[in-house]
N, C-alpha and C. Protein backbone atom coordinates (compact mmCIF):
# COMPACT_ATOMS: atom_id res chain seq x y z
N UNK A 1 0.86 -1.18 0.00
CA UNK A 1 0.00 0.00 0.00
C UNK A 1 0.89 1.23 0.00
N UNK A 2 0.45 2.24 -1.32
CA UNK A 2 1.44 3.41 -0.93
C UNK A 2 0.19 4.33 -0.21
N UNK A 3 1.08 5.24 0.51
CA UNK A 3 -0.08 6.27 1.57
C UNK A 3 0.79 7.79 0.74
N UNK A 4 0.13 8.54 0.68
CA UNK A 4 0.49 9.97 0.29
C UNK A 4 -0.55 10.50 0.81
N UNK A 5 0.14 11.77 1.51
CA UNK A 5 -1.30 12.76 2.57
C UNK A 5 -0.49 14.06 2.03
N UNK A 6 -1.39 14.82 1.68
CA UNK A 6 -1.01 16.72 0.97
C UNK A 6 -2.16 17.40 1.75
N UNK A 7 -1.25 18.63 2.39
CA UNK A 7 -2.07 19.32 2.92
C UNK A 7 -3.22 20.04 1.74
N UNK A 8 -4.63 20.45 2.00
CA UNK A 8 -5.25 21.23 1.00
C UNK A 8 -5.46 22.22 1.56
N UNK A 9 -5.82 23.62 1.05
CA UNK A 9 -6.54 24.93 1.99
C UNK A 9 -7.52 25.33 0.43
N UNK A 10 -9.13 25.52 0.98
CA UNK A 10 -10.08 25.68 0.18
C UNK A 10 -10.35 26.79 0.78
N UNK A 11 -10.26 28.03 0.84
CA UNK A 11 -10.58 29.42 0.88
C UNK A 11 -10.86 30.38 0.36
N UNK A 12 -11.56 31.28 0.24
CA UNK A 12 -12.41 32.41 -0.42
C UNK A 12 -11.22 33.38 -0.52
N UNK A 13 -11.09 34.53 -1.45
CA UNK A 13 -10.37 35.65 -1.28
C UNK A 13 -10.74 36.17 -0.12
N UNK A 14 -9.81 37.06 0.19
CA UNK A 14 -9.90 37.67 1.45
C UNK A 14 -11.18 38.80 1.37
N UNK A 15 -12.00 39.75 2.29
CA UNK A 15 -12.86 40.06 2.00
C UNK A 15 -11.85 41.75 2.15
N UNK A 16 -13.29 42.90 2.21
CA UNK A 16 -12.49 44.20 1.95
C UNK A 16 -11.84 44.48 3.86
N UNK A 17 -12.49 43.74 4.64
CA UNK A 17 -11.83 43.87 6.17
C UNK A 17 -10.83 42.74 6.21
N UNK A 18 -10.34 41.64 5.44
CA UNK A 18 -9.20 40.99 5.44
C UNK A 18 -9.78 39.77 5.97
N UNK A 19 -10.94 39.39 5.88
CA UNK A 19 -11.41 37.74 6.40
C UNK A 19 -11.55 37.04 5.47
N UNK A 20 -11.88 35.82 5.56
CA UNK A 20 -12.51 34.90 4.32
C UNK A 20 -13.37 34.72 4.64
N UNK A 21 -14.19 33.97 3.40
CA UNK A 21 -15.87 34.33 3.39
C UNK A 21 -15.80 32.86 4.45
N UNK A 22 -14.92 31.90 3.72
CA UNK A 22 -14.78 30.38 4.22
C UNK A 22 -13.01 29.79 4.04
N UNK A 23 -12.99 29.16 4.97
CA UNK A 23 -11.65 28.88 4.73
C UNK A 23 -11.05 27.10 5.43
N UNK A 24 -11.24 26.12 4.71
CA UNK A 24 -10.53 25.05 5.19
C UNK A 24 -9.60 24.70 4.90
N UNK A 25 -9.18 23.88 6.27
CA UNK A 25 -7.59 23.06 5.78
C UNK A 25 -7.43 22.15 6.05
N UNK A 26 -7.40 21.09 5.15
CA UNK A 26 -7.38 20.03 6.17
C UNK A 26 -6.04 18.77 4.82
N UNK A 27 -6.11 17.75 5.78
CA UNK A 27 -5.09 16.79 5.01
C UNK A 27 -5.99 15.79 3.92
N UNK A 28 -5.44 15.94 3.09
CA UNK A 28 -6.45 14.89 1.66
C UNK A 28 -5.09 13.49 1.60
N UNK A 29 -6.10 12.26 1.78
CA UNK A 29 -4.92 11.07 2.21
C UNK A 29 -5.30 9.79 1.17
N UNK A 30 -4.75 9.55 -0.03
CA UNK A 30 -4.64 8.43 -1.10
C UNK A 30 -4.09 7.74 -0.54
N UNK A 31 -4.79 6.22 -0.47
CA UNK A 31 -4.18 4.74 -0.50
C UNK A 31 -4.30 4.52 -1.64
N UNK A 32 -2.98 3.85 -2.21
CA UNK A 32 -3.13 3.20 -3.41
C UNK A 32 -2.20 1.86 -3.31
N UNK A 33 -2.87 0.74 -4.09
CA UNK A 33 -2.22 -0.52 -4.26
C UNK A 33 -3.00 -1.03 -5.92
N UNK A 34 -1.88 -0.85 -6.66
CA UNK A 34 -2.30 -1.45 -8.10
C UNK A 34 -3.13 -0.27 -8.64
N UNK A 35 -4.40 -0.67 -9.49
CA UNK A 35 -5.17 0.52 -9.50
C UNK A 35 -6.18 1.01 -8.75
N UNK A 36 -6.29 0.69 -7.40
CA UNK A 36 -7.43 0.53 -6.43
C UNK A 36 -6.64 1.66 -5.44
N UNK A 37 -7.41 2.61 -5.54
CA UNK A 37 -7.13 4.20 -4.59
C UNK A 37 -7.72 4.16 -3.74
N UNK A 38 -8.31 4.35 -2.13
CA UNK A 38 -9.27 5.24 -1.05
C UNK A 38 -8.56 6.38 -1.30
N UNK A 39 -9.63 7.15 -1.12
CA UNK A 39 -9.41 8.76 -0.88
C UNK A 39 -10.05 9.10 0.61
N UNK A 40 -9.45 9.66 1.37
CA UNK A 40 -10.19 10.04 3.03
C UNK A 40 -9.39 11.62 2.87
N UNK A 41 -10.07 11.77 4.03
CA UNK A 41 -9.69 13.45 4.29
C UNK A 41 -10.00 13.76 5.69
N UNK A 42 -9.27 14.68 6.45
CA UNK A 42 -9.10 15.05 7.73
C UNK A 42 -8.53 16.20 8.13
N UNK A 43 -10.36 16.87 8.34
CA UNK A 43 -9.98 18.69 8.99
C UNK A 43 -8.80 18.72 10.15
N UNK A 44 -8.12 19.79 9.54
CA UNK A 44 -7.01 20.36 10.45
C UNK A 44 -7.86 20.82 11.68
N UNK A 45 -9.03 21.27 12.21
CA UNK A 45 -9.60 21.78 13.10
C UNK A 45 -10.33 20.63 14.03
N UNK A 46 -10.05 19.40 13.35
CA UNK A 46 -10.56 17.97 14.22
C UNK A 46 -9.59 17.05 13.48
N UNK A 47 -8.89 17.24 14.04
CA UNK A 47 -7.48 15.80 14.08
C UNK A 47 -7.72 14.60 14.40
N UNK A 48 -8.84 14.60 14.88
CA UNK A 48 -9.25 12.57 15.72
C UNK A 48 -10.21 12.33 14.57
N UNK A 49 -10.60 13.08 13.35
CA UNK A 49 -11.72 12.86 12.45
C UNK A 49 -11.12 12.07 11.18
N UNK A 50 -11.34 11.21 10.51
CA UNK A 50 -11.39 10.88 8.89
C UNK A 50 -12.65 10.61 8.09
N UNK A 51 -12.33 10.89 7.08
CA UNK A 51 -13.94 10.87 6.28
C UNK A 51 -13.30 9.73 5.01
N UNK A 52 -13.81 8.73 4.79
CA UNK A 52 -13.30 8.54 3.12
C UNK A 52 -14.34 8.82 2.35
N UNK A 53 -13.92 9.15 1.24
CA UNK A 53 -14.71 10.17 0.39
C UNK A 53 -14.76 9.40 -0.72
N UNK A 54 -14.33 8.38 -1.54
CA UNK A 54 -14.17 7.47 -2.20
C UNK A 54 -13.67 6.64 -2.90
N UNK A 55 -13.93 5.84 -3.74
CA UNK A 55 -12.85 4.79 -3.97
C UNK A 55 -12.20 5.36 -5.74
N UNK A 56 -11.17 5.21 -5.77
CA UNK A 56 -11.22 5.20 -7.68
C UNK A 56 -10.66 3.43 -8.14
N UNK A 57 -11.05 3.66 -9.06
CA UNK A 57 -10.69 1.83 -9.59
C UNK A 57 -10.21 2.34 -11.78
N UNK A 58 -9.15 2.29 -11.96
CA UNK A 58 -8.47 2.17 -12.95
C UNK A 58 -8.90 3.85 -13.31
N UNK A 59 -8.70 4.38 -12.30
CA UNK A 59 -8.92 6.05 -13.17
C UNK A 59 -10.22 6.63 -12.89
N UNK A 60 -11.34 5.68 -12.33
CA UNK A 60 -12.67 5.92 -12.06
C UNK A 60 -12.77 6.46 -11.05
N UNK A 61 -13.54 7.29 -10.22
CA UNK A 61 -14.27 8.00 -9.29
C UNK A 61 -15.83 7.21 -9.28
N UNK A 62 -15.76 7.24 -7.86
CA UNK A 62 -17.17 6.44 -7.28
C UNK A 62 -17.46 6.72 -6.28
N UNK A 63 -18.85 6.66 -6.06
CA UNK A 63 -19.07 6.52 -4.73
C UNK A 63 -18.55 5.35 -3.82
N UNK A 64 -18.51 5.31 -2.69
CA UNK A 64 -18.05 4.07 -2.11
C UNK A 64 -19.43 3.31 -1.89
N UNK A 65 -19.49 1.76 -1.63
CA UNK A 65 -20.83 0.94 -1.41
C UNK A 65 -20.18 -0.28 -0.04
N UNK A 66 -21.41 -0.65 0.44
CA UNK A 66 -20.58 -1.65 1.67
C UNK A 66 -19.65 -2.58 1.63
N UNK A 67 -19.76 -2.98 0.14
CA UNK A 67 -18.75 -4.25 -0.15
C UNK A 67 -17.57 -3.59 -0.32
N UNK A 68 -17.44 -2.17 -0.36
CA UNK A 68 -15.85 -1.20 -0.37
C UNK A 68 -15.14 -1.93 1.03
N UNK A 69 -15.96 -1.44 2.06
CA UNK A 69 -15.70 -1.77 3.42
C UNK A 69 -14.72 -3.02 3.64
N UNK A 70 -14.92 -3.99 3.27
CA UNK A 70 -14.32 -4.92 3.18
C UNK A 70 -13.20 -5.49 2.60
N UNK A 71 -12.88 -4.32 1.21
CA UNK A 71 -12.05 -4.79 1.08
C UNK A 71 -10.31 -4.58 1.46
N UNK A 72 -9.35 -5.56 0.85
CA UNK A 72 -8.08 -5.52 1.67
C UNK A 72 -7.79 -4.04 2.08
N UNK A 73 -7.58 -3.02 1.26
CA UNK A 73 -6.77 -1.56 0.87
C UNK A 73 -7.68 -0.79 2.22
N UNK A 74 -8.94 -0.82 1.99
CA UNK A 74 -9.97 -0.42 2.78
C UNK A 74 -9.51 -0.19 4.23
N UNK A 75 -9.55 -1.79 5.02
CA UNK A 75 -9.03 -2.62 6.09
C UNK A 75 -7.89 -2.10 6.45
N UNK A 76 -6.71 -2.34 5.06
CA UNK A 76 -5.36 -1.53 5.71
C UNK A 76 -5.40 0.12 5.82
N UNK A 77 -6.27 0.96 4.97
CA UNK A 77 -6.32 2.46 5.07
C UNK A 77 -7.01 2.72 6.35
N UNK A 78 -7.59 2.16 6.63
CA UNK A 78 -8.40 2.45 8.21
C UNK A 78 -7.51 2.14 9.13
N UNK A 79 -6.43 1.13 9.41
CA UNK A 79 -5.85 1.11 10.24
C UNK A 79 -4.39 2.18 10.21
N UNK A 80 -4.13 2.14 9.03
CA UNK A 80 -3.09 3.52 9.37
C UNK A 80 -3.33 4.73 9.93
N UNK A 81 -4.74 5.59 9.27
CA UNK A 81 -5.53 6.58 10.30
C UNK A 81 -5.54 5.94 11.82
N UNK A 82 -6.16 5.05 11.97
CA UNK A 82 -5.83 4.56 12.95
C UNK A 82 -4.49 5.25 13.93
N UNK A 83 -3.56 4.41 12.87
CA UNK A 83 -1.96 4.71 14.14
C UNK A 83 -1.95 6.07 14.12
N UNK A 84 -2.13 7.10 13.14
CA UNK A 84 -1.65 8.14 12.91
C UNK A 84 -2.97 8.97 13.58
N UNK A 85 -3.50 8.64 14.61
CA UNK A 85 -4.70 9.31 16.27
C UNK A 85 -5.90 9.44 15.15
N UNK A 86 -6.03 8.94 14.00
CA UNK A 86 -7.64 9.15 13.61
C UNK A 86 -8.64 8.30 14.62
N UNK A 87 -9.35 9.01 15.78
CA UNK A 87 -10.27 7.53 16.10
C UNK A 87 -11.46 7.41 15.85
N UNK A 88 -12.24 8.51 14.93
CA UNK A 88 -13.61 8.64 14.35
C UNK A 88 -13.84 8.60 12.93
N UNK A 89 -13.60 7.37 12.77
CA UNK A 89 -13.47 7.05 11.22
C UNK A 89 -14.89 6.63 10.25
N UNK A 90 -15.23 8.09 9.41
CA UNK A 90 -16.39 7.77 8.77
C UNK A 90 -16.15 7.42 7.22
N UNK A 91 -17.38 7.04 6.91
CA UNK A 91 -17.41 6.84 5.46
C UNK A 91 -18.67 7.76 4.49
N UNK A 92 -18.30 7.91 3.60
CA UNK A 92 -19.08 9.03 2.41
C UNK A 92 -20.15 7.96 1.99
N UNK A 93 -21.25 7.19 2.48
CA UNK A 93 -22.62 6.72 2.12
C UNK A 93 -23.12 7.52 0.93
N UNK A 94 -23.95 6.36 0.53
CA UNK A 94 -24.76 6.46 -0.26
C UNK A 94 -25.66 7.53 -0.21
N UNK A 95 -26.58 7.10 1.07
CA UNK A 95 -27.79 7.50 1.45
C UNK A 95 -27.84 8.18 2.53
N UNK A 96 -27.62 8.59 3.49
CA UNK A 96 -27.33 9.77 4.86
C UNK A 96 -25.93 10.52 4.31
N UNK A 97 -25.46 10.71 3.80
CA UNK A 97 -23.77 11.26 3.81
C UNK A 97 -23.10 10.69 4.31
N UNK A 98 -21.93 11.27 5.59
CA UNK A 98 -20.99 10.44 6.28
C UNK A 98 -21.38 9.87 6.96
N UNK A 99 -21.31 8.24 7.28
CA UNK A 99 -22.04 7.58 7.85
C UNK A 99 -20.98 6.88 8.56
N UNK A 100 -21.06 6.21 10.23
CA UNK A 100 -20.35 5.31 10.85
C UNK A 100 -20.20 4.06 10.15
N UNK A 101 -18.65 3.67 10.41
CA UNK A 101 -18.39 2.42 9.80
C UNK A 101 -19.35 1.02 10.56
N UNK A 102 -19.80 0.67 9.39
CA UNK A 102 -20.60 -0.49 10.07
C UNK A 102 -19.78 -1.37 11.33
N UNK A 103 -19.80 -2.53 12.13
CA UNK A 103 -19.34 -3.10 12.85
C UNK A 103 -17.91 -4.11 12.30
N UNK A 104 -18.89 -4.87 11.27
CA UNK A 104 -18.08 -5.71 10.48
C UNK A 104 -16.85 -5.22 10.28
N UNK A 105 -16.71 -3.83 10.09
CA UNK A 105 -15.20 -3.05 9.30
C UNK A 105 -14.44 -2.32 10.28
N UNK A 106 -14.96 -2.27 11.14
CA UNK A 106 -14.22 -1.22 12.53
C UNK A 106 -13.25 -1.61 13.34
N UNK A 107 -11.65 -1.70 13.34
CA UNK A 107 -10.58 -2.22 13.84
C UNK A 107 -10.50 -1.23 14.70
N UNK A 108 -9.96 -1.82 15.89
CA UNK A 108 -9.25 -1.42 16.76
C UNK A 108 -7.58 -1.10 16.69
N UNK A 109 -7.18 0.12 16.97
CA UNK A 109 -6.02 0.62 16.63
C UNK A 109 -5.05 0.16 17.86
């Protein structure tokens, strides 16, 4: 599994008093093994948080589905957040948005 994490900052120009309208930062984190990517992400303003946001498969973008959960890359990307203090590890659902990892998929770090 290769892991690569790049910081991102998504922010508005500054306004005419020097604020932003919106401004995040957080770490954007690719697992990749072969052509099978997770993509997760984790606000700089909640460090114990990961979201995966989804899978790509030969260049594709997808949503993720439960049988993602399971698989190997999956299993090992959750446990590296893991070591590295993620301990609220969600997933980008279908149907509610970020949704808790079912039982079946939830390792202990």
């Amino acid at each position: 599994m290769q892991v690569e994490c790049t910081r991102q900052i998504d922010a508005s120009e500054l306004n005419e008093l020097g604020f932003y309208e919106y401004y995040y930062e957080y770490d954007l984190y690719r697992f990749t093994d072969g052509s099978i990517c997770f993509v997760a992400r984790s606000y700089a303003d909640e460090p114990e948080e990961a979201h995966f946001l989804c899978i790509e498969e030969d260049g594709r973008r997808r949503i993720l589905v439960n049988a993602d959960l399971k698989h190997p890359l999956f299993v090992a990307a959750q446990a590296h957040l893991r070591t590295v203090g993620k301990t609220q590890v969600r997933w980008l659902g279908g149907k509610d948005g970020f949704e808790s990892l079912p039982p079946h998929s939830i390792l202990e770090a």
